[in-house]
Every structure is written in structure tokens, then in C-alpha cells.
Protein backbone atom coordinates (compact mmCIF):
# COMPACT_ATOMS: atom_id res chain seq x y z
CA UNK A 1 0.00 0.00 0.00
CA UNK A 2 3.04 2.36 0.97
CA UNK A 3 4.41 1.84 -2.82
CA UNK A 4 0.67 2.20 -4.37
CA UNK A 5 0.02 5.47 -2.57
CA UNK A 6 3.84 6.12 -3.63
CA UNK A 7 3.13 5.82 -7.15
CA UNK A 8 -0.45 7.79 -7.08
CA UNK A 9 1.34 10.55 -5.34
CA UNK A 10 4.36 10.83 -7.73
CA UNK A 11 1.79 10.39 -10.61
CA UNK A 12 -0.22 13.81 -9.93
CA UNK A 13 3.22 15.05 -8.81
CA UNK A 14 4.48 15.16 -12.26
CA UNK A 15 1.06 15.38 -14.04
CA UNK A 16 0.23 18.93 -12.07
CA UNK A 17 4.24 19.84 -13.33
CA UNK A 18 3.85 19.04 -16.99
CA UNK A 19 0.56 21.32 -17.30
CA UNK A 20 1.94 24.30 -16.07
CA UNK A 21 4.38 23.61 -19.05
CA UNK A 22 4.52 25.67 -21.65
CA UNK A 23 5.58 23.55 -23.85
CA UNK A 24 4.08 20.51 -23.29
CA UNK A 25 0.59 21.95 -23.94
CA UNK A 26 2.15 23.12 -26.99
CA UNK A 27 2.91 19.39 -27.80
CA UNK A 28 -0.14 17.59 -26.50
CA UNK A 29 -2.77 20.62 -27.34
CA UNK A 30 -2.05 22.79 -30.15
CA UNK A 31 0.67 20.65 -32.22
CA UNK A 32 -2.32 17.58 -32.59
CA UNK A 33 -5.39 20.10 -33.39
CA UNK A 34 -2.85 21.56 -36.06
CA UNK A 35 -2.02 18.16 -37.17
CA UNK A 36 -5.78 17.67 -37.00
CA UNK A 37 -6.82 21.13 -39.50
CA UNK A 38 -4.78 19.39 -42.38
CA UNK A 39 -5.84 16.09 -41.72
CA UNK A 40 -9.34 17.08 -41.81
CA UNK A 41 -9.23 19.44 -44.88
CA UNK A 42 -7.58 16.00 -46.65
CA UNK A 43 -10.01 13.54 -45.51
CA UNK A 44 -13.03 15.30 -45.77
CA UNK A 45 -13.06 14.49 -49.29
CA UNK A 46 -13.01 11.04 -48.99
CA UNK A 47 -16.20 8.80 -49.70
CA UNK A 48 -15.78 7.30 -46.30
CA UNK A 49 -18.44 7.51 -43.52
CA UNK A 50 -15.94 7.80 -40.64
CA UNK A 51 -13.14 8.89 -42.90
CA UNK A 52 -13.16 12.46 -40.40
CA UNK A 53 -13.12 10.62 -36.99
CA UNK A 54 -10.33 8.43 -38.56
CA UNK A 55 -7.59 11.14 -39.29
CA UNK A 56 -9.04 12.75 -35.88
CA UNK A 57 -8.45 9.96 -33.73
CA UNK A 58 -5.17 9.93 -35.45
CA UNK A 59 -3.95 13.00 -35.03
CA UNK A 60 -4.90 12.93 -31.01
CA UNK A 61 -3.02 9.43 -30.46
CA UNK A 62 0.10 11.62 -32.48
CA UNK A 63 -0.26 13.90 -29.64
CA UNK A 64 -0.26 11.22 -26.86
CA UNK A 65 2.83 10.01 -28.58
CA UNK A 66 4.87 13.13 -29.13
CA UNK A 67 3.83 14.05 -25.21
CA UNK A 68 5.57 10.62 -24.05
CA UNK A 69 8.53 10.56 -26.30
CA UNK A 70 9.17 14.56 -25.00
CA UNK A 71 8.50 13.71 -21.81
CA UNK A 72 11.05 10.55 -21.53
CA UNK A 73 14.22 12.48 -21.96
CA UNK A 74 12.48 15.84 -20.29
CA UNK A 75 12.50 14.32 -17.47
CA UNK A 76 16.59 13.25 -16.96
CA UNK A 77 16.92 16.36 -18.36
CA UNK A 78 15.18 18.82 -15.84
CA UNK A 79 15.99 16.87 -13.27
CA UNK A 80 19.47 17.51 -14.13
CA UNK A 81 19.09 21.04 -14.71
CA UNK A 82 17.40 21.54 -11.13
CA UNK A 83 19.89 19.39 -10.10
CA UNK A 84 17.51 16.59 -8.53
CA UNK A 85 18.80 13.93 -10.59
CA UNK A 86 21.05 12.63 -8.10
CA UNK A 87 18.31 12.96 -5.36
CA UNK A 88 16.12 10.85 -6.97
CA UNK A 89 18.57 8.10 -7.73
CA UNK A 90 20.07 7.96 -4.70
CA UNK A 91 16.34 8.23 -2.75
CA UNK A 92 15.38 4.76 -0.78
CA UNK A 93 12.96 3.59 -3.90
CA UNK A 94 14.13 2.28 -6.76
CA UNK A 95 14.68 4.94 -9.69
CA UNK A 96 12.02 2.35 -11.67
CA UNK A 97 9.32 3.82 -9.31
CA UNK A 98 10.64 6.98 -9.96
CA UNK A 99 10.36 6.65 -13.80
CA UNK A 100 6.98 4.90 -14.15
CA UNK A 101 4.64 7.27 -12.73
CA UNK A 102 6.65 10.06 -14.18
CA UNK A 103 6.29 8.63 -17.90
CA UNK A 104 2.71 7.53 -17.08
CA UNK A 105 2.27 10.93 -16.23
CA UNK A 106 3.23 12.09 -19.62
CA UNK A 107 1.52 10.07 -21.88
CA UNK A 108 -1.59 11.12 -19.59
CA UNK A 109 -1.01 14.31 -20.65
CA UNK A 110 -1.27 13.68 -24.02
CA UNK A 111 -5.66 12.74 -23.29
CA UNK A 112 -5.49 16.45 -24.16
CA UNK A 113 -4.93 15.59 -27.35
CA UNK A 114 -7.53 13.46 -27.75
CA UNK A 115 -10.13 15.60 -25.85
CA UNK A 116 -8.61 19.22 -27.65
CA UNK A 117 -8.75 17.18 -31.22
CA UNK A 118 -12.04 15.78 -31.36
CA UNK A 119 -13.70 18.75 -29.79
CA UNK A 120 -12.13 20.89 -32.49
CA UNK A 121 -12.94 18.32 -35.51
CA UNK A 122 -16.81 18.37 -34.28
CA UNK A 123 -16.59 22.32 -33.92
CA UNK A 124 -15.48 23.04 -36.82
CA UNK A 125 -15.44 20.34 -39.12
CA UNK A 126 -18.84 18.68 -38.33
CA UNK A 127 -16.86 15.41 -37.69
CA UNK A 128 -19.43 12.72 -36.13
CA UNK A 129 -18.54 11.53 -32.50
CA UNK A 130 -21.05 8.31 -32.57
CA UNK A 131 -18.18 5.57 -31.23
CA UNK A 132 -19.09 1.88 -32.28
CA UNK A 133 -17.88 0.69 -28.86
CA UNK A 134 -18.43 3.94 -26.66
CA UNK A 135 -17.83 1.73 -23.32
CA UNK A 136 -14.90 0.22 -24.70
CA UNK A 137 -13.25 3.53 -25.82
CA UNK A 138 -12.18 4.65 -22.62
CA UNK A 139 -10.53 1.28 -21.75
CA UNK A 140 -9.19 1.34 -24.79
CA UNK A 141 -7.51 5.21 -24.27
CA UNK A 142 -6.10 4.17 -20.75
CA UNK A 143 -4.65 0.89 -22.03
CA UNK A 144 -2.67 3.26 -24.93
CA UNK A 145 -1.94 5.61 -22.25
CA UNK A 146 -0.48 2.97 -19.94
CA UNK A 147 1.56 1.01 -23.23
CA UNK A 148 2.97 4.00 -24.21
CA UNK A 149 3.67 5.38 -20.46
CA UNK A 150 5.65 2.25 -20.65
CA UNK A 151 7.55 2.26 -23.38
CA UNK A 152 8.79 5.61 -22.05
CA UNK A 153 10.22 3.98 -19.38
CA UNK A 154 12.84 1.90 -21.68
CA UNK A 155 14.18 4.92 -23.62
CA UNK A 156 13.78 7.48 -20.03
CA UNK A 157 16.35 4.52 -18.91
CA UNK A 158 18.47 4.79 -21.90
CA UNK A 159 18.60 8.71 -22.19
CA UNK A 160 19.85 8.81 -18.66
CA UNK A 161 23.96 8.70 -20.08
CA UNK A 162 23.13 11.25 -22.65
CA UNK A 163 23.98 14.62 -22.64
CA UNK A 164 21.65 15.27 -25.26
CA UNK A 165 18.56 13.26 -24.90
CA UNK A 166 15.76 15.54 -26.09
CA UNK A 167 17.74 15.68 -29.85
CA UNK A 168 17.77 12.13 -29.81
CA UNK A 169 13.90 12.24 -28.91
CA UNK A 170 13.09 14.56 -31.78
CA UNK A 171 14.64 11.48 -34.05
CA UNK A 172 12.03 9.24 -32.66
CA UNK A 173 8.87 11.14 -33.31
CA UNK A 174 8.16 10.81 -36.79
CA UNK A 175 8.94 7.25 -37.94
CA UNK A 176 6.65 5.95 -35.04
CA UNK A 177 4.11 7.73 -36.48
CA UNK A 178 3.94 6.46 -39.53
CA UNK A 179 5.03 2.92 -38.55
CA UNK A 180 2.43 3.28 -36.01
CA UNK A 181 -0.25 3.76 -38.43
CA UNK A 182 -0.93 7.36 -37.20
CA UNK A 183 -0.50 9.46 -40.23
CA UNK A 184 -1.23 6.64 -42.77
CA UNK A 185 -2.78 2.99 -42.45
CA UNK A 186 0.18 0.45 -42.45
CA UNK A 187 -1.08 -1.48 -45.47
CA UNK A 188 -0.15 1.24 -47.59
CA UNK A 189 3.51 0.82 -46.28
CA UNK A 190 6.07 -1.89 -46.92
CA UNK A 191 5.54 -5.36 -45.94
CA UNK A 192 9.05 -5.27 -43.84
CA UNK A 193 7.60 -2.25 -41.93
CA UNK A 194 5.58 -4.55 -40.23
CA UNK A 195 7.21 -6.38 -38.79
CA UNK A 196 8.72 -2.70 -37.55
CA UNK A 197 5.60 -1.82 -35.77
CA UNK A 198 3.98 -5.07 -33.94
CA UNK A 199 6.93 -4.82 -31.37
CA UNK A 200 5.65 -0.87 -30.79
CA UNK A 201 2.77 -0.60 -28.53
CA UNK A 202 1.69 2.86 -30.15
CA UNK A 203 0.58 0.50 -33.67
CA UNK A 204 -2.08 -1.78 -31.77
CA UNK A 205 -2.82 1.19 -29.06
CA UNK A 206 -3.91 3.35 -32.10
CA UNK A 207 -5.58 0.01 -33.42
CA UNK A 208 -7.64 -0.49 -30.09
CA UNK A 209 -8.64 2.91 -30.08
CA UNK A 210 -9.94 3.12 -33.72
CA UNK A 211 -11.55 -0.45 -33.40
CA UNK A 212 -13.71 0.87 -30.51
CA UNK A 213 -14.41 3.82 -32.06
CA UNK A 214 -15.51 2.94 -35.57
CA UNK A 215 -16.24 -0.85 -35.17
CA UNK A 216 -14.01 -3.68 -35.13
CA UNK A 217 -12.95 -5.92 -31.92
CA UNK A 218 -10.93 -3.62 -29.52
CA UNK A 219 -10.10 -6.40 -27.09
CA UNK A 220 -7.43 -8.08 -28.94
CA UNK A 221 -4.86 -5.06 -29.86
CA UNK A 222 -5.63 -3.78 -26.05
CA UNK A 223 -4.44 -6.74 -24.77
CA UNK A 224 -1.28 -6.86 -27.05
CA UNK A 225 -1.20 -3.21 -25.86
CA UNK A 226 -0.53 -3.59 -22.21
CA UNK A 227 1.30 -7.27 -22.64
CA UNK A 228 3.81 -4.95 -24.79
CA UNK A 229 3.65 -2.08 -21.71
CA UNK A 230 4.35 -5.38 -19.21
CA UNK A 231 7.73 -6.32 -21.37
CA UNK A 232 8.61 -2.70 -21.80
CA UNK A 233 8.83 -2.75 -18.06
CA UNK A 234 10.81 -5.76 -17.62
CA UNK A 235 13.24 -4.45 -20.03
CA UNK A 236 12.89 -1.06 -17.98
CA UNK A 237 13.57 -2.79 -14.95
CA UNK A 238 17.00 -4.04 -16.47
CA UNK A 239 17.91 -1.17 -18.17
CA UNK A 240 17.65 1.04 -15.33
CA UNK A 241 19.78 -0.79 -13.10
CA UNK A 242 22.52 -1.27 -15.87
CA UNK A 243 22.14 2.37 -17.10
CA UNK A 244 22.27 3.83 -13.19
CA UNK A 245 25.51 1.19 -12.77
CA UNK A 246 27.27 2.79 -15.63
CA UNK A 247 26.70 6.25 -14.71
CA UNK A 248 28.29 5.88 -11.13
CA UNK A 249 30.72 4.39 -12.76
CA UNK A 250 31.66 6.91 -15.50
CA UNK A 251 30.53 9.70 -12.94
CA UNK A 252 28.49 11.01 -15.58
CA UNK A 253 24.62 11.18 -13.78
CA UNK A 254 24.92 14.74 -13.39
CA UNK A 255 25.63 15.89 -17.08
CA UNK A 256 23.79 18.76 -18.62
């Protein structure tokens, strides 16, 4: 129970940081509903009936992504700048507890995508909200949330020996949305890409979501979803613990 209320705590901790960001609404709010205007003036033209709430839903799981991937080398990196770093290595709990409500925290933030982009697609472009599933879409949102929270806990590990994480970051963003399926479906790619995006839990998050949205069986790519998040974390777990070793070691935690 004293870990649980640990990880709650720590959870709204970083949540309650990352909105008085400036920058991070930028990412999760405006960047997806601009994403969103040029999706919407491209599919509005096509024949079909949920062609609008398909590049919508889209453009808000884009969001959720970018607001992870940001947020996963943020983190090191403000909490080298404010010089915490160290703290919260060195603090009684493992630096895994640390990370996971701090990266669950950020793909959280990214529901602002989802709520900013398909408020603004019914606004202004008329876009219908009737779901297929509507008590399976939330599920489905908090079991992308909690895959991709994940997966920011394997490359949060990994950015901890790099000076410059947030460049690497930036690298990151755009092939994962298109091998995710984000900015165009996957059958219109390569067959070898994939086998790129089944390992990537942002490919069957994005398929849950759509599935429950405009028909289809969510249950199956939610479950792959979060049985990718639970590997993530194992790999987290390792990764961590090697990464944290090496930096004592190389006395290189605190570089900024």
C-alpha cells in the first residue's frame, strides 16, 4: 500500500508539473489540433463515412505520442538542470518507481490531445462523435496511455547517459508515427515495416482505439497493448539498473 500510494502521489506530482508547461501543452494541445486542421481538410473528401473521426483519432493518439517521447528524456533532463537527478537516484525507492509514474504521467497528458482534437474536428469540421464501442473507448484510451507510459520507461532509462537526450527524442517522433499507423494505415507501407511496428505498442494502441471507435474488436490489440507495456517494463527494470551502474561508474549522472 506504501508503494501504491507512492506511485499515485508521484503520478499527480508530475502530471500537475507538466501542465503548467509551456511547452508541453504546446505538444499535447495545439501541435495535434494543427495536425488535426490538415488532416481534416484531406479527408473530408473522402467517400468514407468515418473517414473524419479516422484522421481525428489519429492526429490525437500523435499527440499522446509526441507528449511521451518529449516527456522521456524531459524528465533526466530537468531533473538535471534543477539538479535533482542525483536525489532521486540515490532516494530509498528504486529509480524504476521513480520513472513509471513520471512517464505515465506524460503520456496522460497527451488525453489532451484526444479531448482538444475531437472537440475541435466536431466544432469546426462537423466530424461525427457516434463511437461503435463507446464503453470500450475509454478502456481502450487508458490501455494506450499505460503502453505508451511504458515504453517511455525503456528509452527514459536509456537517455539517462546522454547529454543530449531531447535531440535524440526529436529522431524518434516521426517514424513511429507512420510505422504506427498514425498518419497513414500500415497497409499502404512496406511489408518489412511490419514487422517494424507489432513490437511498438503505439501501432495496436492506435488500433484499439480506432476499433472501438468505428467498429471492429478492440479487445485483442488492447491486450497486445498492455502485454507490450508489461515487457517494456521488464526491459525497464534491467535497463535502469545497468544504465544507473554505468553512470556511477563513469561519474556522468549529473551531465547537462
Amino acid at each position: 500500500m506504501a508503494t501504491l500510494r507512492m506511485l499515485l502521489f508521484s503520478w499527480w506530482f508530475f502530471f500537475r508539473i507538466l501542465t503548467e508547461s509551456g511547452f508541453f501543452i504546446l505538444t499535447s494541445v495545439i501541435q495535434p489540433v494543427l495536425f488535426a486542421t490538415m488532416a481534416f481538410e484531406l479527408f473530408r473528401l473522402g467517400r468514407g463515412e468515418h473517414t473524419l473521426l479516422y484522421a481525428g483519432l489519429g492526429a490525437a493518439m500523435m499527440g499522446i505520442w509526441s507528449s511521451t517521447l518529449f516527456g522521456s528524456g524531459g524528465q533526466i533532463q530537468y531533473a538535471r538542470f534543477r539538479g535533482t537527478l542525483e536525489l532521486q537516484v540515490l532516494a530509498p525507492p528504486s529509480y524504476l518507481l521513480v520513472l513509471v509514474p513520471a512517464m505515465l504521467a506524460t503520456s496522460a497528458l497527451g488525453l489532451y490531445s484526444l479531448v482538444a482534437t475531437l472537440g475541435w474536428g466536431w466544432l469546426l469540421f462537423g466530424m461525427p462523435l457516434h463511437l461503435a464501442h463507446p464503453w470500450l473507448f475509454l478502456p481502450a484510451v487508458v490501455c494506450a496511455v499505460i503502453g505508451l507510459g511504458l515504453l517511455g520507461i525503456v528509452m527514459a532509462s536509456t537517455f539517462v547517459l546522454w547529454r543530449h537526450a531531447n535531440a535524440f527524442s526529436n529522431l524518434l517522433e516521426y517514424p513511429v508515427w507512420l510505422l504506427a499507423g498514425l498518419i497513414v494505415p500500415l497497409s499502404f507501407l512496406p511489408d518489412w515495416a511490419r514487422w517494424i511496428a507489432y513490437p511498438l505498442s503505439p501501432y495496436w494502441a492506435a488500433k484499439g482505439v480506432r476499433a472501438a471507435a468505428l467498429g471492429g474488436n478492440p479487445l485483442p490489440p488492447m491486450a497486445i497493448c498492455l502485454g507490450l507495456g508489461l515487457v517494456y517494463l521488464g526491459i525497464g527494470a534491467l535497463t535502469v539498473s545497468n544504465f544507473e551502474r554505468l553512470a556511477r561508474e563513469k561519474a556522468s549522472l549529473a551531465l547537462a
